[in-house]
C-alpha atoms as a PDB file:
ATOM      1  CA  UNK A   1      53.170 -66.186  -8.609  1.00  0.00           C
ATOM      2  CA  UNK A   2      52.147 -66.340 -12.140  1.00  0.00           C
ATOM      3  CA  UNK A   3      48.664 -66.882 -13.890  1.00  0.00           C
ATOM      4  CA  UNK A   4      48.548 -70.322 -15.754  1.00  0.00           C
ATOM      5  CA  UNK A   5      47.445 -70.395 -19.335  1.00  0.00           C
ATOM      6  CA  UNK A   6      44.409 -72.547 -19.639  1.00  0.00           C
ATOM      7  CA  UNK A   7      46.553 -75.282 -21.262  1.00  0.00           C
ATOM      8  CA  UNK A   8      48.837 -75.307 -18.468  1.00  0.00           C
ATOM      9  CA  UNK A   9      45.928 -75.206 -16.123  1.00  0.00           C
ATOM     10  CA  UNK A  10      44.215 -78.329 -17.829  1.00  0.00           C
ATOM     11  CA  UNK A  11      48.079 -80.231 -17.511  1.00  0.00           C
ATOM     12  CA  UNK A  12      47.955 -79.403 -13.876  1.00  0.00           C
ATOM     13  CA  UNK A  13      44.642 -80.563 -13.326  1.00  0.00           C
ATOM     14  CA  UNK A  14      45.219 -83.787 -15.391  1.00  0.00           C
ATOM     15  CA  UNK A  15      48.304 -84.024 -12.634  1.00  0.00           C
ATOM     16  CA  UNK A  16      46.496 -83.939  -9.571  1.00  0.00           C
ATOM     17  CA  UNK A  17      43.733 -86.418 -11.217  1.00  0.00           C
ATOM     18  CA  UNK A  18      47.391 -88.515 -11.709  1.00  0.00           C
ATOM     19  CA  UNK A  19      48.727 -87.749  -8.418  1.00  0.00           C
ATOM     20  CA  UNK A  20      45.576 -88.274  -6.046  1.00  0.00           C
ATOM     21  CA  UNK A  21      45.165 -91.764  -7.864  1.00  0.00           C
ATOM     22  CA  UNK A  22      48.190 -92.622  -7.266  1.00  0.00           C
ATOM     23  CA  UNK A  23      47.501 -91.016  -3.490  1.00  0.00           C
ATOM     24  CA  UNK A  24      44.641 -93.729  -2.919  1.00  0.00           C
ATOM     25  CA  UNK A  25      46.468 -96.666  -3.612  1.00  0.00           C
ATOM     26  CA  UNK A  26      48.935 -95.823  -1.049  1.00  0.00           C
ATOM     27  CA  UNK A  27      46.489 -97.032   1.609  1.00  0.00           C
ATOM     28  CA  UNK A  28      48.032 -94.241   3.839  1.00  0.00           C
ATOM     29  CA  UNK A  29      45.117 -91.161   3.214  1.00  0.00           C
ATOM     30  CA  UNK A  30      41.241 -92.042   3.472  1.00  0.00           C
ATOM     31  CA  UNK A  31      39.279 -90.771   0.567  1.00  0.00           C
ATOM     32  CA  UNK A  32      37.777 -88.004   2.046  1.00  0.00           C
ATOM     33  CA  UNK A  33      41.001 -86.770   2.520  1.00  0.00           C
ATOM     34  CA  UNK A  34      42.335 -87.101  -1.326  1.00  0.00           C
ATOM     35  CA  UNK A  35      38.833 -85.375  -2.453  1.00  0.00           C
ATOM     36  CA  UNK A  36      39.291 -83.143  -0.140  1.00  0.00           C
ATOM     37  CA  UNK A  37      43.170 -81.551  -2.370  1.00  0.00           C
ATOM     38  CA  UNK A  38      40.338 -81.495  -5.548  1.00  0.00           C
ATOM     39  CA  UNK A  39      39.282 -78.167  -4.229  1.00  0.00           C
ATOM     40  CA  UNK A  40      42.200 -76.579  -3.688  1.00  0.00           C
ATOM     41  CA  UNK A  41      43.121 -74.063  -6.405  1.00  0.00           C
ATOM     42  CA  UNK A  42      46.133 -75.201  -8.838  1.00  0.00           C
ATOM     43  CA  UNK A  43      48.327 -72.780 -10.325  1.00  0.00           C
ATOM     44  CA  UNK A  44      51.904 -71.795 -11.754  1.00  0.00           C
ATOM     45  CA  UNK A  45      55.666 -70.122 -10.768  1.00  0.00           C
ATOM     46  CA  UNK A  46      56.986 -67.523 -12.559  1.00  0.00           C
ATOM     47  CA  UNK A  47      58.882 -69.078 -15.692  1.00  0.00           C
ATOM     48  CA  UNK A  48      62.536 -67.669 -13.905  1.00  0.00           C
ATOM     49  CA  UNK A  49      62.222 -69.395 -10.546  1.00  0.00           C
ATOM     50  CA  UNK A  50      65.074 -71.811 -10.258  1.00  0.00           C
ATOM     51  CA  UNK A  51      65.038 -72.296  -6.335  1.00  0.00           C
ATOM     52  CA  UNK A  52      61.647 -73.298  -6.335  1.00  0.00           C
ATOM     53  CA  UNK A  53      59.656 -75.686  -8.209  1.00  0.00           C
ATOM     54  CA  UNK A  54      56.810 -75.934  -5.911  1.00  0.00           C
ATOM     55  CA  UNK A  55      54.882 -74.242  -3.604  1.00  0.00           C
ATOM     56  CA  UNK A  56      51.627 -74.493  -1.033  1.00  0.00           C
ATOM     57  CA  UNK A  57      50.670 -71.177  -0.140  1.00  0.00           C
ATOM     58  CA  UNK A  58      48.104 -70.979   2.572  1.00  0.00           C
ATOM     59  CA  UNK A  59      45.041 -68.490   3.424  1.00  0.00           C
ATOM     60  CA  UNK A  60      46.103 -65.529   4.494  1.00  0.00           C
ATOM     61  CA  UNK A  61      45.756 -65.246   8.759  1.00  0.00           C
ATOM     62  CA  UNK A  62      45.602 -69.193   8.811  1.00  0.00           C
ATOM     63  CA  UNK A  63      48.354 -69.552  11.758  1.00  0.00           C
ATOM     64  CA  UNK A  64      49.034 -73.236  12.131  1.00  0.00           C
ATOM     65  CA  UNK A  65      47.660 -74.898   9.193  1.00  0.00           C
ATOM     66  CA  UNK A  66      46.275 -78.641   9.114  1.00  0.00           C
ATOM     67  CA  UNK A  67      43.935 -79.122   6.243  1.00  0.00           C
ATOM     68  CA  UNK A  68      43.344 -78.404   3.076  1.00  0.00           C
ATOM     69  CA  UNK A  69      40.580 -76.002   3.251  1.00  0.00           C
ATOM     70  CA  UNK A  70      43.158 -73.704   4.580  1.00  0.00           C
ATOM     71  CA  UNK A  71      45.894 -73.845   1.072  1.00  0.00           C
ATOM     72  CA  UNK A  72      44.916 -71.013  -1.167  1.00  0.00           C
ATOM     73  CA  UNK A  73      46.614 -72.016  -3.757  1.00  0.00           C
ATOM     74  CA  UNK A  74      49.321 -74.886  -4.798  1.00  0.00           C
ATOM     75  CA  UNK A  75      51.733 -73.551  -7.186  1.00  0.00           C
ATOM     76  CA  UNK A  76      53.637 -75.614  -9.663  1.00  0.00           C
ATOM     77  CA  UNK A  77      57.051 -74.908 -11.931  1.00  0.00           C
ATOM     78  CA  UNK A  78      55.650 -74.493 -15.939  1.00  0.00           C
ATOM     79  CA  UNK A  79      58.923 -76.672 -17.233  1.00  0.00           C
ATOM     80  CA  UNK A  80      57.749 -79.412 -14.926  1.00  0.00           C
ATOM     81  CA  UNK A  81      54.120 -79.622 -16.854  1.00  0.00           C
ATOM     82  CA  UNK A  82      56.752 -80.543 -19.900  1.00  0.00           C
ATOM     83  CA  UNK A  83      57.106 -84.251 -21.295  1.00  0.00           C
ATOM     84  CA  UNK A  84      60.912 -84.437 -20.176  1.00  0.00           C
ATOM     85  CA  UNK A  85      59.552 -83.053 -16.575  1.00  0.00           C
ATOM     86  CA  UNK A  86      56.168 -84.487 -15.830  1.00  0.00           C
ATOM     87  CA  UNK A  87      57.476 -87.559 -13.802  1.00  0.00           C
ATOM     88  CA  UNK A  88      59.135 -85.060 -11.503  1.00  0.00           C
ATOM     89  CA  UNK A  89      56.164 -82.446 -11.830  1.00  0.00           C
ATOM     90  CA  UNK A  90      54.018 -85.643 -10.792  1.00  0.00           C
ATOM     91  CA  UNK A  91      56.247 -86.077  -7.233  1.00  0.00           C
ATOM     92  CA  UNK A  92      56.662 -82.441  -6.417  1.00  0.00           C
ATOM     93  CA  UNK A  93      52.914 -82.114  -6.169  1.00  0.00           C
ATOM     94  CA  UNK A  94      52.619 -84.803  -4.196  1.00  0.00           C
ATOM     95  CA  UNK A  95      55.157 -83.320  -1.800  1.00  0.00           C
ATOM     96  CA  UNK A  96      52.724 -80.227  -2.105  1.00  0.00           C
ATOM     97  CA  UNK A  97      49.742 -82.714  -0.870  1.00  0.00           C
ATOM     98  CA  UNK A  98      51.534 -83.649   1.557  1.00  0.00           C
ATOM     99  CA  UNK A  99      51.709 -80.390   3.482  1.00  0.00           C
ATOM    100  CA  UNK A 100      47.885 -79.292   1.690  1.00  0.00           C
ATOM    101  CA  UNK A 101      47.331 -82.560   4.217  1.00  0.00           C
ATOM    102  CA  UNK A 102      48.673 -80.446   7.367  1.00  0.00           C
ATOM    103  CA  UNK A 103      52.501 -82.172   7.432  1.00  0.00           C
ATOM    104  CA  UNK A 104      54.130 -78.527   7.096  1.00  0.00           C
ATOM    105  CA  UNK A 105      57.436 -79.182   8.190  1.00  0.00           C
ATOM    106  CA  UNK A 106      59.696 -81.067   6.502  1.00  0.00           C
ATOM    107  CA  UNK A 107      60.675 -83.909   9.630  1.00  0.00           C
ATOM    108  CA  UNK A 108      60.905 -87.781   9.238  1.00  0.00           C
ATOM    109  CA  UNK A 109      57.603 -87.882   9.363  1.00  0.00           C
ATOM    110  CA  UNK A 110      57.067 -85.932   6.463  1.00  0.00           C
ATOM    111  CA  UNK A 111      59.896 -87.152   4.596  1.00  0.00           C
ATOM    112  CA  UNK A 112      58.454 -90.932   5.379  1.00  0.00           C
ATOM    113  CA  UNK A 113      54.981 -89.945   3.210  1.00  0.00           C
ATOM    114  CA  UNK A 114      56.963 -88.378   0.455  1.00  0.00           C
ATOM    115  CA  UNK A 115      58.755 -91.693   0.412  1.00  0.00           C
ATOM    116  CA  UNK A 116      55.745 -93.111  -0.294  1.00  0.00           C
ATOM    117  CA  UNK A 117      55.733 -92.269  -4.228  1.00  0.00           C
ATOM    118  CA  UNK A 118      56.246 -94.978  -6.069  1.00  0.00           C
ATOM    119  CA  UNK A 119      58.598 -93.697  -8.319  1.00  0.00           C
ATOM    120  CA  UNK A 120      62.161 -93.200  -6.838  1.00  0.00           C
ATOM    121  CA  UNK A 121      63.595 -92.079 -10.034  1.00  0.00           C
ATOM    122  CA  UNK A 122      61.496 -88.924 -10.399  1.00  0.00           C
ATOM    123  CA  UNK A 123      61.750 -88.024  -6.892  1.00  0.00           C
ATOM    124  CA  UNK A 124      65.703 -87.619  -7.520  1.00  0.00           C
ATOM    125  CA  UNK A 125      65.319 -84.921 -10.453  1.00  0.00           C
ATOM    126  CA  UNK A 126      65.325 -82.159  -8.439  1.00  0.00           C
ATOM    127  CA  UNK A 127      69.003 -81.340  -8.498  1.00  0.00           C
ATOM    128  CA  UNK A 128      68.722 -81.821 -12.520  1.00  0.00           C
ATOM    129  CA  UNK A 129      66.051 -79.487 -12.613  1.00  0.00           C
ATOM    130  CA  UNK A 130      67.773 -76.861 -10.426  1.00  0.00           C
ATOM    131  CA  UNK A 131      70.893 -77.366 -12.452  1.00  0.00           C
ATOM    132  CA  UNK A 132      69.219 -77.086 -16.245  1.00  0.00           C
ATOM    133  CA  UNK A 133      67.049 -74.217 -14.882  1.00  0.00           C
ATOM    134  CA  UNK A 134      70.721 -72.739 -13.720  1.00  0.00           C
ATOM    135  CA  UNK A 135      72.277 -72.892 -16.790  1.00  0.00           C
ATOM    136  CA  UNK A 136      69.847 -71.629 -18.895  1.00  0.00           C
ATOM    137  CA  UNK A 137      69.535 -67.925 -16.781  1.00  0.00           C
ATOM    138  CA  UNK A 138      73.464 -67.796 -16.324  1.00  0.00           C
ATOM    139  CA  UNK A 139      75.443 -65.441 -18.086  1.00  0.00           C
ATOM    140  CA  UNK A 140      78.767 -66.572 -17.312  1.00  0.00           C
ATOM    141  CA  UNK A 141      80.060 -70.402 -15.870  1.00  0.00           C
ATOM    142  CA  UNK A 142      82.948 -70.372 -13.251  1.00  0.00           C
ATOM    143  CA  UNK A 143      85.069 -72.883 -14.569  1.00  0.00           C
ATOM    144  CA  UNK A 144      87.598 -75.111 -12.675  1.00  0.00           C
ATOM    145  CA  UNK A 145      90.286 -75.376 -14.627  1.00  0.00           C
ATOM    146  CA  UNK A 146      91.465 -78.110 -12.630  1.00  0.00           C
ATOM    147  CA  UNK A 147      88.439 -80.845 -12.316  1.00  0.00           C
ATOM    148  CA  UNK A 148      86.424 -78.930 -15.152  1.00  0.00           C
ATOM    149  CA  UNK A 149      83.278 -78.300 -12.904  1.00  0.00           C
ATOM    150  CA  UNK A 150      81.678 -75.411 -13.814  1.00  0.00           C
ATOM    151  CA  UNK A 151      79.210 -73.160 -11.543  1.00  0.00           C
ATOM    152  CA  UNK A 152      76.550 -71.704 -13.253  1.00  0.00           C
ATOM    153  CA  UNK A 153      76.143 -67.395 -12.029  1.00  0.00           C
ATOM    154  CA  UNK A 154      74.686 -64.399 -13.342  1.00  0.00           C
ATOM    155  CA  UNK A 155      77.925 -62.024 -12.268  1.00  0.00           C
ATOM    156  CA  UNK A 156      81.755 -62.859 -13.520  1.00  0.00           C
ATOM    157  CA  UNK A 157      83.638 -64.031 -10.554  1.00  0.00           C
ATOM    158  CA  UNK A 158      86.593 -62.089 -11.284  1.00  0.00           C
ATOM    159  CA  UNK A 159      88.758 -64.545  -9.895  1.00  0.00           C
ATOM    160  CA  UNK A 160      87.224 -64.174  -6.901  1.00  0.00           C
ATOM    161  CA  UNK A 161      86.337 -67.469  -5.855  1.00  0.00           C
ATOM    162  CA  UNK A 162      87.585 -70.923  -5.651  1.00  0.00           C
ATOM    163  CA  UNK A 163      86.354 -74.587  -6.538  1.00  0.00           C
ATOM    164  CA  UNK A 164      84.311 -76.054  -4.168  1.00  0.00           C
ATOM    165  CA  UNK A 165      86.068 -79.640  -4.858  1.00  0.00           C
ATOM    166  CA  UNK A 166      89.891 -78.866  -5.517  1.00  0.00           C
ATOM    167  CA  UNK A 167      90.205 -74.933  -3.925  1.00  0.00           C
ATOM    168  CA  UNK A 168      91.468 -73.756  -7.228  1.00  0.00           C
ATOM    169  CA  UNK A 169      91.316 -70.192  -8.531  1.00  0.00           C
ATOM    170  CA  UNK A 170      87.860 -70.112 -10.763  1.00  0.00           C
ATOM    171  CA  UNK A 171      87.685 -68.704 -14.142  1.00  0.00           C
ATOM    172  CA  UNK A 172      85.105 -67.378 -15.624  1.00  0.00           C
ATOM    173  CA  UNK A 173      83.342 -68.174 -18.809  1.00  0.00           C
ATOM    174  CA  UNK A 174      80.775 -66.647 -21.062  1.00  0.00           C
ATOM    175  CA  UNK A 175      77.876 -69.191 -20.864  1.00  0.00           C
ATOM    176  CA  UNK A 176      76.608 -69.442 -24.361  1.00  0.00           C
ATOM    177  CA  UNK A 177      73.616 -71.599 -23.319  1.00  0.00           C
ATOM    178  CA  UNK A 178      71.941 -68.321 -22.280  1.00  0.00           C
ATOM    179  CA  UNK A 179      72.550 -66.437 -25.288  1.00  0.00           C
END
């Protein structure tokens, strides 16, 4: 966990005003609910996370937690607070709301309100995010010499390992992306 800037902490509350508002019209939470995630405290990741890009991290000795009151803090990637990121920054802390509003695991249930957002696009950056956020802390690229897909790593493979797709031998690559 990492201490936002005040910019970044004025994006991220200029999100949740975004993301609550978005919330109401959904006709699925009651108001005192949505009012209710204004309290909770907002922060950010550390810049090198690239597993996650969210986070709802609860009061320490809360056991089974249903409500808001209970989230210490809701913790949000930087890059997503960026222009090319802020549709997806906007749907990941709505999936953070969602369990702030006591849905912890992720079952049907929960994965039927974080259908809910409107935008379908945004909700299916994740695995771009993941992958830029890859790239840019990899030191070398596993390359398939066969179908040219590349793994992103921070260790040379040594010809270790083989392609997920076509089983061939993997080579590996300086990445120059993270030079």
């Amino acid at each position: 966990m990492a201490k936002a800037s005040k910019s970044q902490l004025l994006e991220l509350i200029q999100l949740r005003e975004f993301v609550i508002e978005v919330m109401m019209s959904m006709g699925v939470w009651s108001e005192e609910e949505l009012t209710k995630l204004t309290d909770i405290k907002l922060g950010v990741l550390k810049k090198n996370a690239t597993q996650r890009h969210g986070v709802t991290r609860w009061k320490r000795g809360v056991r089974k937690p249903t409500m808001p009151e209970e989230v210490e803090v809701i913790d949000i990637h930087p890059r997503l607070l960026s222009d090319e990121w802020i549709p997806y920054g906007a749907w990941v802390m709505h999936h953070e709301f969602v369990h702030a509003l006591g849905y912890t695991a992720h079952d049907s249930t929960f994965r039927s309100l974080e259908e809910l957002w409107p935008s379908k696009k945004s909700g299916q950056m994740g695995s771009s995010f993941t992958e830029m956020l890859r790239m840019e802390k990899a030191s070398w690229l596993w390359v398939c010499n066969s179908c040219e897909k590349e793994y992103p790593r921070q260790k040379a493979g040594k010809g270790r390992y083989l392609c997920r797709i076509c089983r061939t031998v993997l080579v590996d690559v300086p990445n120059k992306a993270s030079q």
